[in-house]
Protein backbone atom coordinates (compact mmCIF):
# COMPACT_ATOMS: atom_id res chain seq x y z
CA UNK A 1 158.53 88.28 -20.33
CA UNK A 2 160.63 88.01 -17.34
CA UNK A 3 159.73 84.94 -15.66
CA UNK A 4 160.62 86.18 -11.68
CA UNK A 5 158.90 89.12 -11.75
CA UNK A 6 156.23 89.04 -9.14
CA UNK A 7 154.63 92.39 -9.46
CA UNK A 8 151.05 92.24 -8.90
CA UNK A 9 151.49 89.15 -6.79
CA UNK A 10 150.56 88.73 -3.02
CA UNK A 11 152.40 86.30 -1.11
CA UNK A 12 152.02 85.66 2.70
CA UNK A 13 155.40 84.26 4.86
CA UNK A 14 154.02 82.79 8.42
CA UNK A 15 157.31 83.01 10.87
CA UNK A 16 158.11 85.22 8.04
CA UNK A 17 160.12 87.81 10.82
CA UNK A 18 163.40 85.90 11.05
CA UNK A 19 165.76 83.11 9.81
CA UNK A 20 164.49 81.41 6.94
CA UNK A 21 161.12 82.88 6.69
CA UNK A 22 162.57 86.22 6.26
CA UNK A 23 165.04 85.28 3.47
CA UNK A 24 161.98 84.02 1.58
CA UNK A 25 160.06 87.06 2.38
CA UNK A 26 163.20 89.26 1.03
CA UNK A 27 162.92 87.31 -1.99
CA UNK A 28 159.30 87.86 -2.95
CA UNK A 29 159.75 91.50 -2.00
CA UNK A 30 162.73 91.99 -4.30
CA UNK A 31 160.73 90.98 -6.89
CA UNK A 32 158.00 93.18 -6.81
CA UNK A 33 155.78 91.20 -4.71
CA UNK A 34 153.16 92.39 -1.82
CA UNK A 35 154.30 90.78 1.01
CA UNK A 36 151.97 89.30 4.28
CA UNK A 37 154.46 88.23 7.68
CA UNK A 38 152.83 86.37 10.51
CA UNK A 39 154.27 85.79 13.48
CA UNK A 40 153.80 85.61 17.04
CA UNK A 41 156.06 88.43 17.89
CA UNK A 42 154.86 91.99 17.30
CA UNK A 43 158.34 93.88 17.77
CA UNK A 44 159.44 91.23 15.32
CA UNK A 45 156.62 91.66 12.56
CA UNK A 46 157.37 95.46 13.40
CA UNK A 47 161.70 95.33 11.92
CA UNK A 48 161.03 92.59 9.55
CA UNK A 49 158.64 94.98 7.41
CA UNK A 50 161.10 97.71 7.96
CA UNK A 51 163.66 96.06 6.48
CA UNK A 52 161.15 94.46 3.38
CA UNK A 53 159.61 97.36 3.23
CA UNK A 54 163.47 99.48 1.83
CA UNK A 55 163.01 97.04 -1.32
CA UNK A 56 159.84 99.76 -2.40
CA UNK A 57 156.86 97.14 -2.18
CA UNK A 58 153.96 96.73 -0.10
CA UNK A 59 154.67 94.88 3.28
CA UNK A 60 151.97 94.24 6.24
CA UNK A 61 152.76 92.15 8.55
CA UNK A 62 150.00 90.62 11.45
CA UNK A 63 150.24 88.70 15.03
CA UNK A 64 148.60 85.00 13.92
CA UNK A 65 149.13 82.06 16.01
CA UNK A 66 148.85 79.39 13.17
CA UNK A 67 148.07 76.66 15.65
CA UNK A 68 144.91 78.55 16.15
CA UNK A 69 142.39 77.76 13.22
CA UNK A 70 140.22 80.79 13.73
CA UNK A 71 143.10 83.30 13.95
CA UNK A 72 144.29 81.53 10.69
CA UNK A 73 141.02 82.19 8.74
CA UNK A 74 141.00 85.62 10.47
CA UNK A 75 143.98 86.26 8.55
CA UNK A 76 143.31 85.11 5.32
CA UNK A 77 140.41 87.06 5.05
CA UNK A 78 141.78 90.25 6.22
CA UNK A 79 144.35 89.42 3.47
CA UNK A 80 141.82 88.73 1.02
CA UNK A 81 140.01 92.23 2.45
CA UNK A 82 142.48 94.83 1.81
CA UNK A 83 144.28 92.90 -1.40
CA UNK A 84 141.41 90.72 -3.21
CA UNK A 85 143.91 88.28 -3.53
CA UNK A 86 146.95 85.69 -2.42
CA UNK A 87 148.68 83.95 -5.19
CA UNK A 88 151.31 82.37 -2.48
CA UNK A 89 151.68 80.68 0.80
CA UNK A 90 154.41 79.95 2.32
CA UNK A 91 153.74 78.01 5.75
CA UNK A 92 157.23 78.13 7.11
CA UNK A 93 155.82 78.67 11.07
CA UNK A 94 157.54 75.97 13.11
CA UNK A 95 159.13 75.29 16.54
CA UNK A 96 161.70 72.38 17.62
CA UNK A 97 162.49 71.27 21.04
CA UNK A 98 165.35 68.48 21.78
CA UNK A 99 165.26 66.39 24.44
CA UNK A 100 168.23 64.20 26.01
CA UNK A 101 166.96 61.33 25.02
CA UNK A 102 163.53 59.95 23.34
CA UNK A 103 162.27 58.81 26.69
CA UNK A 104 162.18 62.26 27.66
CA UNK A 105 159.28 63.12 25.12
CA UNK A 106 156.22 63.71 26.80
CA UNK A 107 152.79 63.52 25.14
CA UNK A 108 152.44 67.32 25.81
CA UNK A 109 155.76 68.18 23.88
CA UNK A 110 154.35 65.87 21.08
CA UNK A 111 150.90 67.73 20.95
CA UNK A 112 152.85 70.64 21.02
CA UNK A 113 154.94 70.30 18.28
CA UNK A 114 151.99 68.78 16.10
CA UNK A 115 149.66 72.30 16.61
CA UNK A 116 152.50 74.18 15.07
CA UNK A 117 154.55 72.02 12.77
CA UNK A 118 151.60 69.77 10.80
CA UNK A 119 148.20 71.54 12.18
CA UNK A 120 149.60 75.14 11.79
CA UNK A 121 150.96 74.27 8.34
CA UNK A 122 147.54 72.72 7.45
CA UNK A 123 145.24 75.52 8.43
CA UNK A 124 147.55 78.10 6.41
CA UNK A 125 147.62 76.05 3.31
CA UNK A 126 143.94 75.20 3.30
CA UNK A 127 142.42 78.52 3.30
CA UNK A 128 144.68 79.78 0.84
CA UNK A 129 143.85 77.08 -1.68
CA UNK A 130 140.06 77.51 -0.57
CA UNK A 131 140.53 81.29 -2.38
CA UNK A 132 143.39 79.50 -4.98
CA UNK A 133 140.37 77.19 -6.11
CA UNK A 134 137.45 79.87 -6.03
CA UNK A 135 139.66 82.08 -8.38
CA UNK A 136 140.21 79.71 -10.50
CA UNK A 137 136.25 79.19 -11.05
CA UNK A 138 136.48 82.57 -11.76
CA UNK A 139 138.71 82.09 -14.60
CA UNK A 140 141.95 83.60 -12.52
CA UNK A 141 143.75 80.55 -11.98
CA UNK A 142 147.09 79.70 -10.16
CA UNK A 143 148.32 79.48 -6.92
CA UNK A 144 151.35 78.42 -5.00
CA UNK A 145 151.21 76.48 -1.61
CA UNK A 146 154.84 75.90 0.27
CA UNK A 147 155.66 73.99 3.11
CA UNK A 148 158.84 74.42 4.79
CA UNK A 149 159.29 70.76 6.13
CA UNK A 150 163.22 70.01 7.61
CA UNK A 151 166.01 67.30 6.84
CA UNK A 152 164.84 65.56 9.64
CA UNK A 153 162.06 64.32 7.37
CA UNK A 154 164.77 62.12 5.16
CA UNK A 155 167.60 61.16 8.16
CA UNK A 156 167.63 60.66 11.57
CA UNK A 157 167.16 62.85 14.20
CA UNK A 158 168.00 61.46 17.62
CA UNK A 159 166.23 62.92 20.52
CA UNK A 160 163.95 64.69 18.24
CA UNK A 161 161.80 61.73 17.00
CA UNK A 162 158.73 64.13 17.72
CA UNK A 163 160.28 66.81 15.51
CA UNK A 164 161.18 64.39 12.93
CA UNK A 165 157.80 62.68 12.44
CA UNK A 166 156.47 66.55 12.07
CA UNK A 167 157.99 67.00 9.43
CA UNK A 168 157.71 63.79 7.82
CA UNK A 169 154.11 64.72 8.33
CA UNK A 170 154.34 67.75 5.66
CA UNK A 171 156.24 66.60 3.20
CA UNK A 172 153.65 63.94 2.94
CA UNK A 173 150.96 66.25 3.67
CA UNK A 174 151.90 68.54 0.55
CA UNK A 175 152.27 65.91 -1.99
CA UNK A 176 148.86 64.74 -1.53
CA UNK A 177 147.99 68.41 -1.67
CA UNK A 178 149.95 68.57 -5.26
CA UNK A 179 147.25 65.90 -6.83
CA UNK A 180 143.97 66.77 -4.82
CA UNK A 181 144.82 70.96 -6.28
CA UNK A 182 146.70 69.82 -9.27
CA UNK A 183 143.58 70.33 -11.69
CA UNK A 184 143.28 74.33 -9.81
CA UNK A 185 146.55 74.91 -11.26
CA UNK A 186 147.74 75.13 -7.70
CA UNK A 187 151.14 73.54 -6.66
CA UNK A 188 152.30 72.89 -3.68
CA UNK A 189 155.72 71.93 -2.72
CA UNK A 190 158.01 71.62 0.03
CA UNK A 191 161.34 72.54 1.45
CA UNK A 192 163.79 70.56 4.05
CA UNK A 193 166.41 72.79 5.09
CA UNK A 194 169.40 71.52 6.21
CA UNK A 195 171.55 73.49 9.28
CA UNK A 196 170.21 77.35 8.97
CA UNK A 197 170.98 79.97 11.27
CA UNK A 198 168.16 80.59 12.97
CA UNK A 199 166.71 81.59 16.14
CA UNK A 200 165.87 77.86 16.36
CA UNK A 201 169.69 76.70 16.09
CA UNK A 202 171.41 79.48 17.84
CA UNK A 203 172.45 76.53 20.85
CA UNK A 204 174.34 74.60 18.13
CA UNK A 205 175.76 77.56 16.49
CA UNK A 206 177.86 78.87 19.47
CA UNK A 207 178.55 74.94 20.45
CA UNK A 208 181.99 73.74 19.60
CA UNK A 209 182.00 70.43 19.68
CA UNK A 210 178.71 70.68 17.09
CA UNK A 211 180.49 72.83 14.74
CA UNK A 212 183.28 70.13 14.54
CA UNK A 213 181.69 67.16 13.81
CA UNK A 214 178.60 68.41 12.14
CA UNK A 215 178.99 71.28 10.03
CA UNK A 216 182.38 69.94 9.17
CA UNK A 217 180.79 67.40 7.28
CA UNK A 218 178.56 70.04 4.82
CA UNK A 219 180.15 69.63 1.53
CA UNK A 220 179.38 73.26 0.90
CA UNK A 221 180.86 73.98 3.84
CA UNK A 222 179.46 76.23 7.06
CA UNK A 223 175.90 77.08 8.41
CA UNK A 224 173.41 78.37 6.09
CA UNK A 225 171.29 81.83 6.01
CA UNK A 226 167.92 82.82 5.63
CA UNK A 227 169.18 84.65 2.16
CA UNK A 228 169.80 81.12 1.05
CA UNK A 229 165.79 80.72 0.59
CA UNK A 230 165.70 83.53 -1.13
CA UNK A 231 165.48 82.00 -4.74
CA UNK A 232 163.31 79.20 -3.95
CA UNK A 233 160.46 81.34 -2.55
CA UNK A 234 160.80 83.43 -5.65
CA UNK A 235 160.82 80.66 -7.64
CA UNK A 236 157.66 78.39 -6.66
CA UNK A 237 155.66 82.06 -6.83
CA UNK A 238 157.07 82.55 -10.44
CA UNK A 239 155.51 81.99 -13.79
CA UNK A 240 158.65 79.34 -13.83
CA UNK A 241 157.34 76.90 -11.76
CA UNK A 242 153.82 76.63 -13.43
CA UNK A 243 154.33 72.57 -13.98
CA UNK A 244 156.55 71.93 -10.99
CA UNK A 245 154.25 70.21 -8.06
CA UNK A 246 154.38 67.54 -5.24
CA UNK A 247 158.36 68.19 -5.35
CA UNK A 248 160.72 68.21 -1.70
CA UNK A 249 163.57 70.39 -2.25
CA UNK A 250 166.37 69.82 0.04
CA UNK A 251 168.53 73.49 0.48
CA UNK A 252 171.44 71.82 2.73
CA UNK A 253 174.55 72.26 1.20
CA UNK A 254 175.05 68.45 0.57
CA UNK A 255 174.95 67.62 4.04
CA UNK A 256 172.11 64.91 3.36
CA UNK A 257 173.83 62.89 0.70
CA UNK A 258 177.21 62.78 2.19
């Protein structure tokens, strides 16, 4: 039996049309497994299943705010509608915003931040383990639940204290996940990436000064890609990680423990 093949499995990506969330969703789709991308932005949605869809799987992708908690149920049941079924979730939907310093956050950026980053990745993960748990009463049981949390959970993050307590928020969030669904056979897991190319970091990326004193300092050396997610999506949706739960994997090239 090979333990990363995913065919027969349906897996849903939110922000799954660029950076990181499309490495994962290349992953699944590599594998053999149906593939769900939210995002915000149609034209988006629209390339990121033509490019999934060259791998010869089933891709759909749909416009789902995941701040919004009726658009999010929306779209689990029009999942669960055409495909009966959604054995992984990857809530890896999530906006940053630095300020110049942390008097500079307002409460508005906070709230912002907190409907996308902890409430977004809530919603998503809670109606799939609502169907996770009814299938397993069924006698189908398994699920996967995935957070994509940030390395600004584990080290400081100056004028981003907002950002950083978001994320501190899921990786916290997903391990008390791990024992409430543990006894579903659902896991749920999360990942802090370190520097990733990304829409999100494209200031950084072009900045000089950044790329000297920062990236320098990644053992592994350079920026990161979306591809680099690839393995861990496919993993935590494999057979593999059946007894692997409440874990925070940090993809960073070393930067947080040097």
């Amino acid at each position: 039996m090979n333990l990363f093949d995913l065919t027969g499995m349906v897996a849903l990506v939110t922000g799954g049309n660029g950076g990181i969330g499309i490495g994962m969703a290349e992953g699944l789709a590599r594998q053999g497994a149906t593939v769900i991308i939210w995002g915000t932005n149609a034209d988006k949605n629209a390339a990121a299943v033509e490019k999934l869809g060259a791998h010869g799987g089933i891709v759909r992708s749909d416009v789902v705010d995941v701040s919004d908690e009726a658009a999010v149920k929306a779209g689990i049941a029009d999942i669960l509608g055409e495909f009966g079924r959604l054995d992984q979730a990857i809530a890896n939907a999530g906006i940053g915003q630095s300020r110049r310093d942390m008097f500079d956050i307002s409460l508005e950026d906070f709230r912002r931040l907190e409907d996308i980053n902890v409430h977004g990745v809530f919603f998503t993960l809670r109606e799939a383990a609502r169907h996770m748990k009814e299938r397993h009463a069924n006698g189908d049981a398994g699920g996967s639940l995935v957070a994509v949390a940030s390395t600004a959970a584990i080290h400081g993050a100056a004028r981003n204290e907002h950002y950083g307590a978001t994320k501190g928020a899921v990786v916290s969030m997903i391990r008390a996940m791990a024992v409430e669904l543990g006894r579903y056979a659902i896991t749920a897991n999360s990942i802090c990436p370190g520097w990733i190319r990304s829409d999100m970091t494209a200031g950084a990326q072009g900045a000089a000064k950044f790329n000297e004193k920062v990236i320098s300092r990644v053992p592994v050396g350079g920026w990161g890609d979306g591809a680099d997610f690839a393995g861990i999506a496919v993993y935590l949706a494999s057979r593999a990680s059946r007894y692997h739960t409440g874990d925070s994997f940090v993809i960073d090239g070393g930067y947080t423990i040097f």
